[in-house]
Protein backbone atom coordinates (compact mmCIF):
# COMPACT_ATOMS: atom_id res chain seq x y z
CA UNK A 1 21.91 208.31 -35.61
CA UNK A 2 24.18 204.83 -35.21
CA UNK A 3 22.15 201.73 -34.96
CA UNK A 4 23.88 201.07 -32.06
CA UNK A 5 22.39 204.32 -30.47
CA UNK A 6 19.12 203.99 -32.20
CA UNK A 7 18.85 200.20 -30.19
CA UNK A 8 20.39 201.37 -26.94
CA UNK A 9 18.06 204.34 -26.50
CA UNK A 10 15.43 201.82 -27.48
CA UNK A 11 16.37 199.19 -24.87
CA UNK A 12 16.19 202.12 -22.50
CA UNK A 13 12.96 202.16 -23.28
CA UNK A 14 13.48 206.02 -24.76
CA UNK A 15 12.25 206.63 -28.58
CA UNK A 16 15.08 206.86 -31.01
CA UNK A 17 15.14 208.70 -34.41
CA UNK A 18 13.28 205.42 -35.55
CA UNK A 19 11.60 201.72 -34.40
CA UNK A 20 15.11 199.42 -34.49
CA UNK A 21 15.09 196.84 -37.54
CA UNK A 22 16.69 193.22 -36.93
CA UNK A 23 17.14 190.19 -39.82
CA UNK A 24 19.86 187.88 -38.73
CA UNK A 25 20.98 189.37 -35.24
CA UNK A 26 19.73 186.42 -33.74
CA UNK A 27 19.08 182.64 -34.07
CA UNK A 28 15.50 183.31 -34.25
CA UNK A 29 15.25 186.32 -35.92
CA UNK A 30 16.90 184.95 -38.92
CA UNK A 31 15.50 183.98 -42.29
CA UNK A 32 15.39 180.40 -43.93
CA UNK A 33 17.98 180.19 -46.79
CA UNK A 34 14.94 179.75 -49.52
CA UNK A 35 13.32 182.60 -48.78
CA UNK A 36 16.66 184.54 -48.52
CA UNK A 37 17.20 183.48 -52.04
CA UNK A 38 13.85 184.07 -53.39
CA UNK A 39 13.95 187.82 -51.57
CA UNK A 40 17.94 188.25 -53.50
CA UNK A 41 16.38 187.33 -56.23
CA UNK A 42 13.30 189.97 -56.18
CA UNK A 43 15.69 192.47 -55.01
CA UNK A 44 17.75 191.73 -58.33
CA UNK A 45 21.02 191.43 -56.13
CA UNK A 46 21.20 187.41 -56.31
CA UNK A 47 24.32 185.26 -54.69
CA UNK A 48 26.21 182.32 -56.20
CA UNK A 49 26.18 180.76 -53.35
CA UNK A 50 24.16 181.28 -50.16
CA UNK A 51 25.96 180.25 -46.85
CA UNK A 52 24.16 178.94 -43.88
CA UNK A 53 24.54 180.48 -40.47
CA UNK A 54 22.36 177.72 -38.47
CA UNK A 55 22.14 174.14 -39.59
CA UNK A 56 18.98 172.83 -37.42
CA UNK A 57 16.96 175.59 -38.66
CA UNK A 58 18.71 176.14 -41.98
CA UNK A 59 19.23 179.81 -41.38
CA UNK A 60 20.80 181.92 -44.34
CA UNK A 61 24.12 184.02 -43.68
CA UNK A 62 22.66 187.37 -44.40
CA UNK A 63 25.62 189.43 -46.38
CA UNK A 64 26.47 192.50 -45.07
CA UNK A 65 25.54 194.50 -48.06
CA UNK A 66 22.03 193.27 -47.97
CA UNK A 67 21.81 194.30 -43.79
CA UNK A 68 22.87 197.47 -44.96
CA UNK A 69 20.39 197.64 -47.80
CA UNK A 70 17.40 196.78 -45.38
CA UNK A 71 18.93 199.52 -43.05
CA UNK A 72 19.01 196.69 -40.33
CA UNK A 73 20.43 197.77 -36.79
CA UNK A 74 22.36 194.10 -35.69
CA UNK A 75 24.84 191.77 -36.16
CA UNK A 76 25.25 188.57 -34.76
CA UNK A 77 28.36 187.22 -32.75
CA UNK A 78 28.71 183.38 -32.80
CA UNK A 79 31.66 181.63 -30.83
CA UNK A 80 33.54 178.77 -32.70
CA UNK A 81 33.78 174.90 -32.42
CA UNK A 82 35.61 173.47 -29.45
CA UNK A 83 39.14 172.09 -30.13
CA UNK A 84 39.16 168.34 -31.64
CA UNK A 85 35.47 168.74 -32.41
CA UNK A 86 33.73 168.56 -36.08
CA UNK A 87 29.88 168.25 -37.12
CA UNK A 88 29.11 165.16 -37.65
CA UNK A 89 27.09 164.23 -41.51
CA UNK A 90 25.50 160.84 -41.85
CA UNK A 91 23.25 159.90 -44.69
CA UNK A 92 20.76 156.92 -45.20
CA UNK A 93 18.45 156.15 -48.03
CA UNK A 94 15.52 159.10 -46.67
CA UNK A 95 18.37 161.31 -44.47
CA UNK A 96 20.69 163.47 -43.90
CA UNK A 97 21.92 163.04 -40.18
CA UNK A 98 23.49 165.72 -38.20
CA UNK A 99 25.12 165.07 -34.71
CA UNK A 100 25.91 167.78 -32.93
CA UNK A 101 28.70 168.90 -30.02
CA UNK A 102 26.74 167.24 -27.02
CA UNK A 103 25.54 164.20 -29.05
CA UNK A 104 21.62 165.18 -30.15
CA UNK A 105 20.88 163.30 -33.39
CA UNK A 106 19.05 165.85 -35.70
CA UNK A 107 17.89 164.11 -39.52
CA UNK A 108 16.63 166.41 -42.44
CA UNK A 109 14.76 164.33 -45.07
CA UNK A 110 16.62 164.04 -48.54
CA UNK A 111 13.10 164.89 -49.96
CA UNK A 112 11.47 168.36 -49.66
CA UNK A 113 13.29 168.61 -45.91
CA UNK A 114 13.53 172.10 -44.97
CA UNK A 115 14.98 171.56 -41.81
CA UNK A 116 16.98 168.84 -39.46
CA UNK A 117 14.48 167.34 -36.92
CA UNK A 118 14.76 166.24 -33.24
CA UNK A 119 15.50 162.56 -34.00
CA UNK A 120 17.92 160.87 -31.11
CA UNK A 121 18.55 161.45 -27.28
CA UNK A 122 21.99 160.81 -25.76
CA UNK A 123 20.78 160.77 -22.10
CA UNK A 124 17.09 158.94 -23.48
CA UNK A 125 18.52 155.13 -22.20
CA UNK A 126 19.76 156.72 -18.85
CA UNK A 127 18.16 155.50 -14.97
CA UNK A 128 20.42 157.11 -12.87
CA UNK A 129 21.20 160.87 -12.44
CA UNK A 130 25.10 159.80 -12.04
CA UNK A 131 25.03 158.86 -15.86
CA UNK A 132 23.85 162.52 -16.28
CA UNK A 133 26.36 163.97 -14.03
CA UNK A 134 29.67 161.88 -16.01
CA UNK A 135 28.27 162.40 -19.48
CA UNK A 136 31.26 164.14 -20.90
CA UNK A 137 30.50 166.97 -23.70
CA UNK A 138 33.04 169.52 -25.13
CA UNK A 139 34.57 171.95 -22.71
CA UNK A 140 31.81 175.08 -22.83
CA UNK A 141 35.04 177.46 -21.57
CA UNK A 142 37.33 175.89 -24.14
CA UNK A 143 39.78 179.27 -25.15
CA UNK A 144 39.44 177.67 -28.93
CA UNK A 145 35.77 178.71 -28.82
CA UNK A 146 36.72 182.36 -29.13
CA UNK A 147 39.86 182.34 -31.54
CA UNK A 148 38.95 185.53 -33.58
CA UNK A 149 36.11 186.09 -32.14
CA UNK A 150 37.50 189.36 -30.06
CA UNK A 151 38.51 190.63 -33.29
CA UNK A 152 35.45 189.64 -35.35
CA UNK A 153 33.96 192.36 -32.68
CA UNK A 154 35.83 194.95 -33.16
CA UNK A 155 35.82 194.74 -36.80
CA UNK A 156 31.84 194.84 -36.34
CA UNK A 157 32.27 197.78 -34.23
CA UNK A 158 34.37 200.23 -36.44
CA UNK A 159 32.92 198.98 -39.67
CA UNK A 160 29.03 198.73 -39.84
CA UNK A 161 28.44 201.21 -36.18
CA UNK A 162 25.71 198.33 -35.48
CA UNK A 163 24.33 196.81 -31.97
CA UNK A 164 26.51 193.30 -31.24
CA UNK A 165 24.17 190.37 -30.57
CA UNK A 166 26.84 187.68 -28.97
CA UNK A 167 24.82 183.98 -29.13
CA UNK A 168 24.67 181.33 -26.22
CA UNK A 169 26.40 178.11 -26.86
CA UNK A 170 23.12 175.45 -25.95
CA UNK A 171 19.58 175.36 -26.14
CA UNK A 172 17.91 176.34 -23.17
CA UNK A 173 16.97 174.43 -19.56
CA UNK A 174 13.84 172.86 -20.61
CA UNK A 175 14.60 172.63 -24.17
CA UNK A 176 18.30 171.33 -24.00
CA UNK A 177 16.55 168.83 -21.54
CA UNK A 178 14.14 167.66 -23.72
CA UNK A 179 16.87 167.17 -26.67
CA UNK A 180 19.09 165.64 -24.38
CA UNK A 181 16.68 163.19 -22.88
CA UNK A 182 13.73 162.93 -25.03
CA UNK A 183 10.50 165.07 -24.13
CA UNK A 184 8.68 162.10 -23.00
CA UNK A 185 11.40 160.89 -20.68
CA UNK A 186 12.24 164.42 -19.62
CA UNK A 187 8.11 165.18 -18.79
CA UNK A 188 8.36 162.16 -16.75
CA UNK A 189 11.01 163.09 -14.95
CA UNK A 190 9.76 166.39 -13.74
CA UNK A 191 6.66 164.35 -12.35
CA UNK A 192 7.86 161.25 -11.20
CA UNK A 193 12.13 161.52 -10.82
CA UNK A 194 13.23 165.03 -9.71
CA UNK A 195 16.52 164.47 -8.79
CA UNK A 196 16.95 162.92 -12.56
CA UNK A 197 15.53 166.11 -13.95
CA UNK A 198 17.59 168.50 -11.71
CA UNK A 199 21.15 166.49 -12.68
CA UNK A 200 20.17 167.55 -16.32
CA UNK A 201 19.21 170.80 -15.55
CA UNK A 202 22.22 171.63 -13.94
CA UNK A 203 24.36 170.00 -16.64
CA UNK A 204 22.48 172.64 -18.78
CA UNK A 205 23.26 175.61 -16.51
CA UNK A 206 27.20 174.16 -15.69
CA UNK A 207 27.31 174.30 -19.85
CA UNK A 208 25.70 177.71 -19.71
CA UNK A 209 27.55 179.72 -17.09
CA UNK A 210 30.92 178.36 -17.91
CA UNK A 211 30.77 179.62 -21.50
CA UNK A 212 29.54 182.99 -20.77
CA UNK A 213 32.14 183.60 -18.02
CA UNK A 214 34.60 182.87 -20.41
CA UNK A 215 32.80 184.90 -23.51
CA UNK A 216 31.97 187.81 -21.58
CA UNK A 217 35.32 188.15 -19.15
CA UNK A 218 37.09 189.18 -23.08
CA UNK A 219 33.71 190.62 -24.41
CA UNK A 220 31.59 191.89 -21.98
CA UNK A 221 32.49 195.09 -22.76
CA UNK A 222 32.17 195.01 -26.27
CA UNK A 223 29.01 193.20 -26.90
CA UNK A 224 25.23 195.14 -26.45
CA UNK A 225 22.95 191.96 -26.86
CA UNK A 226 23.49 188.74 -24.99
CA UNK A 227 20.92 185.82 -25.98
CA UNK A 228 19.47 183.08 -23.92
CA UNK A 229 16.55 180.62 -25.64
CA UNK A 230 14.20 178.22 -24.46
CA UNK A 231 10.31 176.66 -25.15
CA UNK A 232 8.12 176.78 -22.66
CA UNK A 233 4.42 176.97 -24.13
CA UNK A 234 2.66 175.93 -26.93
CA UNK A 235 -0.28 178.10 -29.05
CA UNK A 236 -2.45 177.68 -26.68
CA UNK A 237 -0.67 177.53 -22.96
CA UNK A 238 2.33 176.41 -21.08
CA UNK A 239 4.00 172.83 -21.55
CA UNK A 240 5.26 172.64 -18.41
CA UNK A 241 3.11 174.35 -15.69
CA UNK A 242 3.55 177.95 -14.48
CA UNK A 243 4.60 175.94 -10.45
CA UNK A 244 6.93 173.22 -12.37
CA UNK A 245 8.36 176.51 -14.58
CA UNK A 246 8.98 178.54 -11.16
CA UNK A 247 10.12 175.24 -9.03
CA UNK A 248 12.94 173.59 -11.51
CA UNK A 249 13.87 176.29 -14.27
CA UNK A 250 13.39 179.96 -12.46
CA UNK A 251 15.71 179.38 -10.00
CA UNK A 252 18.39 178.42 -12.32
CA UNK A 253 17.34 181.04 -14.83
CA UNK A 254 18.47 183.16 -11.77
CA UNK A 255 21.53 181.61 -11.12
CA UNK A 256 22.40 181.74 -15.27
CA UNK A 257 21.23 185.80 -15.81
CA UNK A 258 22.90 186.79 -12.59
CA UNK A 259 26.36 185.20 -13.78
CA UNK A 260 25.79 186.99 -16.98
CA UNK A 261 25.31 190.05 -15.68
CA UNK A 262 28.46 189.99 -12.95
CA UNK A 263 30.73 189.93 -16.37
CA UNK A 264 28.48 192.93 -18.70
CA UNK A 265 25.62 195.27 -18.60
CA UNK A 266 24.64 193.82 -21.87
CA UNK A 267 20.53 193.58 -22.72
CA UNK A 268 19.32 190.02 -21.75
CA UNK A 269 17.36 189.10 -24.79
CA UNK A 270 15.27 185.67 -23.63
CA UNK A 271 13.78 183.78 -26.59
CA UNK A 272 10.36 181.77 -25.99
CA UNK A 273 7.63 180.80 -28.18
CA UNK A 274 4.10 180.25 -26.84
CA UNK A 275 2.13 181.68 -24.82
CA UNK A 276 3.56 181.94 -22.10
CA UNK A 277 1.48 185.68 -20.90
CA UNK A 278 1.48 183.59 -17.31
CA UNK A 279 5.03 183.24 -16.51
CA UNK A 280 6.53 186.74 -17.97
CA UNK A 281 6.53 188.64 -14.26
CA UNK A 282 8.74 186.00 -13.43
CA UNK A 283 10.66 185.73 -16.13
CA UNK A 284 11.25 189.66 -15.52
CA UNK A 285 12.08 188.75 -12.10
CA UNK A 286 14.40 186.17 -12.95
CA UNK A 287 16.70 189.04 -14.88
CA UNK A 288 15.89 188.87 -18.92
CA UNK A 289 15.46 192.42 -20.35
CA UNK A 290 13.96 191.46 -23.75
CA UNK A 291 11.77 189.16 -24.94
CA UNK A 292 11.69 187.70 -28.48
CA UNK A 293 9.88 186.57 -30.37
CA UNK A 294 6.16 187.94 -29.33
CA UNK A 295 3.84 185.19 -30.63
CA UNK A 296 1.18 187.61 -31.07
CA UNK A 297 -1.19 183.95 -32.63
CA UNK A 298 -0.52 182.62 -28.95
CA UNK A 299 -3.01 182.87 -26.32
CA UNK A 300 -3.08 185.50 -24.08
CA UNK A 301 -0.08 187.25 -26.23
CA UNK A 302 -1.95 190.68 -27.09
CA UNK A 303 0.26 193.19 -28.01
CA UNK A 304 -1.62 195.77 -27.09
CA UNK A 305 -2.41 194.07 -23.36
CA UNK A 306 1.28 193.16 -23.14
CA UNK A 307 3.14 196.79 -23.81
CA UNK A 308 -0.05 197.80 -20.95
CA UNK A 309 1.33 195.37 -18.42
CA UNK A 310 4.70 195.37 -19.40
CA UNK A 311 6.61 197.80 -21.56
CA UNK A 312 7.72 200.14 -18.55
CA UNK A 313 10.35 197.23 -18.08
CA UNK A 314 10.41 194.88 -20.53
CA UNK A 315 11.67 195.77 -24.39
CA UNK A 316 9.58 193.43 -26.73
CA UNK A 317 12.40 192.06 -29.69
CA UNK A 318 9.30 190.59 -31.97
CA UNK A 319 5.59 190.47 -32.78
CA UNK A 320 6.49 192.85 -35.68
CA UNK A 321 4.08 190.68 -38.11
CA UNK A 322 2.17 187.34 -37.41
CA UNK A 323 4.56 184.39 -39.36
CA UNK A 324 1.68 181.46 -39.43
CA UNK A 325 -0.54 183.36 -41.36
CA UNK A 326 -0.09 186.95 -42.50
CA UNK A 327 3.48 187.09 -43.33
CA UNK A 328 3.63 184.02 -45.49
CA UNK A 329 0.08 183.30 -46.52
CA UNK A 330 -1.67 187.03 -46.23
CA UNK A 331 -2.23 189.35 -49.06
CA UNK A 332 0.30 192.66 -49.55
CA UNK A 333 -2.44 194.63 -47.67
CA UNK A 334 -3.12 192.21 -44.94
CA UNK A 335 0.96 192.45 -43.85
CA UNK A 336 0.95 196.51 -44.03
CA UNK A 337 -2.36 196.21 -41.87
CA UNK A 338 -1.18 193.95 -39.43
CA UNK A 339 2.59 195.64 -38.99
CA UNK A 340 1.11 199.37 -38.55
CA UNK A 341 -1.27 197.80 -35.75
CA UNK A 342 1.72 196.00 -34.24
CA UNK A 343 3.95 199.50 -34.38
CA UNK A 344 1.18 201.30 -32.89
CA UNK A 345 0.79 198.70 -29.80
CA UNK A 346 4.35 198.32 -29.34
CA UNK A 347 6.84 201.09 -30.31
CA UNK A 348 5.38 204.84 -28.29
CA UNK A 349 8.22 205.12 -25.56
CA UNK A 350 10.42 202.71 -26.58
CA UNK A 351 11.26 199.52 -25.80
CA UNK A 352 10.39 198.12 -29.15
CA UNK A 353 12.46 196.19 -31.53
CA UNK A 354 11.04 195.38 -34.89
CA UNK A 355 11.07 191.90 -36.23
CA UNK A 356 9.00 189.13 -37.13
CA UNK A 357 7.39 186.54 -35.19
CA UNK A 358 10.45 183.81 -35.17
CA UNK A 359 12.23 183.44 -38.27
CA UNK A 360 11.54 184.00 -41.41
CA UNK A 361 10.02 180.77 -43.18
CA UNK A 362 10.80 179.03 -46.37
CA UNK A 363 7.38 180.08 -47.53
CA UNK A 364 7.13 183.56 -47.62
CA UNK A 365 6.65 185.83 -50.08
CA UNK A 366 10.00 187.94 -51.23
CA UNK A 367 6.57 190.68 -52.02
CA UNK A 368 5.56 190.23 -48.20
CA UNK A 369 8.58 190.57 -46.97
CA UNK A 370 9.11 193.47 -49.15
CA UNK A 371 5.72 194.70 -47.72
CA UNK A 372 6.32 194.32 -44.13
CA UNK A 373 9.81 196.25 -45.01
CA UNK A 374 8.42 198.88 -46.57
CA UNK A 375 5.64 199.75 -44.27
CA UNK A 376 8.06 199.15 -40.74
CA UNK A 377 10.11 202.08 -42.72
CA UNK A 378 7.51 204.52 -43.36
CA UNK A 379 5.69 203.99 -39.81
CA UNK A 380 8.47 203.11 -37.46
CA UNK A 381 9.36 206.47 -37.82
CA UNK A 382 9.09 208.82 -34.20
């Protein structure tokens, strides 16, 4: 069976031939570029030079002879830079700067850094919504963004017979928000300054829906996977309340997953951490089909009680293996344990995707990795 058939009967929620295996099909499903090296390394297939396919998160380029080694079913789609536009590389005495396309600051410290950290907010000095409103940013449906990209598909297509995961250009409502404004400022506004919080919103979702209409009016054909992202809960509940969620971002999240699906029947895979077990009806409602990444440590994220309430209609793209604790700090044994009680929860009839909680850390074992692998291939089996 094609991984592309293997994932499409599994989004279906039917069982394929096997549970589907993702590394690198999305932005958080990737690994961290020291770990990749220190699993290349274990594998005795080591690189010269490892590339990196995400700079906040400092997400390795995963080769494709190594996705085909780990028999993984994905491969990412990323659109290009806008015309005119370059990343931006600053350095002080402590760190590396990065500014990106819509002006968040993001500094990775020169010493043990493993990643480049929230550090300045465009919109943070703003008082009026019209600042919001004629903040100009990079044209989202600039035609530059997909030079190649078509053909980058259908090279994908014909050459590895995997399931096409095509990336979102921003961060999502609340979290673009938050990185545009600061999450102080942005918190306040929800509370005290709606129509401030609503211009930025809908700068988000202007960004959002012209981008796809111009990916998926060439693509949406050709792509399986389209994926949205946001935060909206911590470990232990929601940072923005369950009405807030439902009176500022739901109705946009409507607006955004309706637009994407006039232009392709591709899977909606919706990216949250947290637990957000209170606001998944609607988030079903809204229109996502997947949800990644599972954080089974989260409250009220049972895997078991979740695939109960849920897995008629919704395919769950994570909770494979806990990444706070087992994967990176549990024994061999612990990680088989825990991924052959997350495979029985999640994968009878479908609707199961196999990956870890989030990425891949810096921290983990190239063994527990190995582990989780190993036992995902003997008991993902149907």
């Amino acid at each position: 069976m094609l991984s592309r058939e293997r994932v499409l009967m599994a989004l279906q929620h039917k069982e394929p031939d096997r549970v589907p295996f993702d590394l690198a099909g999305t932005v958080t499903t990737g690994i961290h570029h020291i770990a990749y090296k220190n699993l290349l390394n274990y594998l005795g297939i080591p690189k010269d030079k490892i590339k990196i396919a995400e700079i906040h998160q400092q997400l390795a380029e995963v080769e494709e002879d190594v996705l085909q080694r780990l028999k993984v079913d994905f491969r990412p789609v990323y659109s290009k830079l806008p015309s005119g536009w370059l990343p931006k590389f600053e350095e002080d005495s402590d760190y590396t700067w990065f500014i990106d396309q819509w002006g968040i600051g993001w500094r990775k410290p020169k010493q043990g850094g493993l990643y480049y950290d929230l550090a300045s907010h465009p919109f943070a000095g703003f008082t009026t919504p019209a600042e919001v409103i004629n903040y100009r940013v990079p044209d989202p449906a600039d035609p530059a963004r997909l030079v190649g990209v078509q053909e980058e598909v259908g090279r994908l297509t014909k050459t590895t017979g995997a399931a096409l995961c095509l990336a979102g250009v921003s961060a999502g409502f609340v979290e673009m928000a938050c990185w545009l404004r600061g999450y102080e400022n942005f918190f306040m506004d929800l509370a005290g300054d709606p129509a401030m919080a609503e211009a930025i919103l809908d700068k988000t979702m202007e960004i959002k829906i012209k981008f796809w209409e111009l990916a998926l009016s060439q693509m949406g054909d050709m792509v399986d996977v389209v994926v949205e992202a946001d935060d909206f809960a911590s470990q232990n509940g929601m940072i923005i309340s369950p009405a807030t969620f439902r009176r500022f971002i739901k109705p946009r999240q409507k607006v955004l997953f309706a637009a994407i699906k006039k232009h392709s029947d591709a899977n909606i895979c919706f990216h949250s951490c947290g637990a957000i077990y209170d606001i998944i009806p609607d988030l079903i409602d809204a229109g996502i089909d997947s949800l990644n990444p599972v954080q089974v440590s989260a409250a009220k994220m049972d895997t078991k009680t979740l695939k109960k309430e849920f897995g008629d209609v919704l395919t769950f793209w994570g909770g494979g293996v806990d990444t706070q604790r087992v994967l990176n700090f549990g024994t061999i044994q612990e990680v088989k344990d825990e991924v052959k009680r997350r495979i029985d929860d999640l994968a009878p009839g479908g609707g199961f995707i196999f990956t870890p909680v989030h990425n891949v850390q810096a921290d983990v074992p190239p063994e527990n990795y190995l582990a989780m692998w190993e036992t995902w291939e003997e008991y993902g089996k149907y």
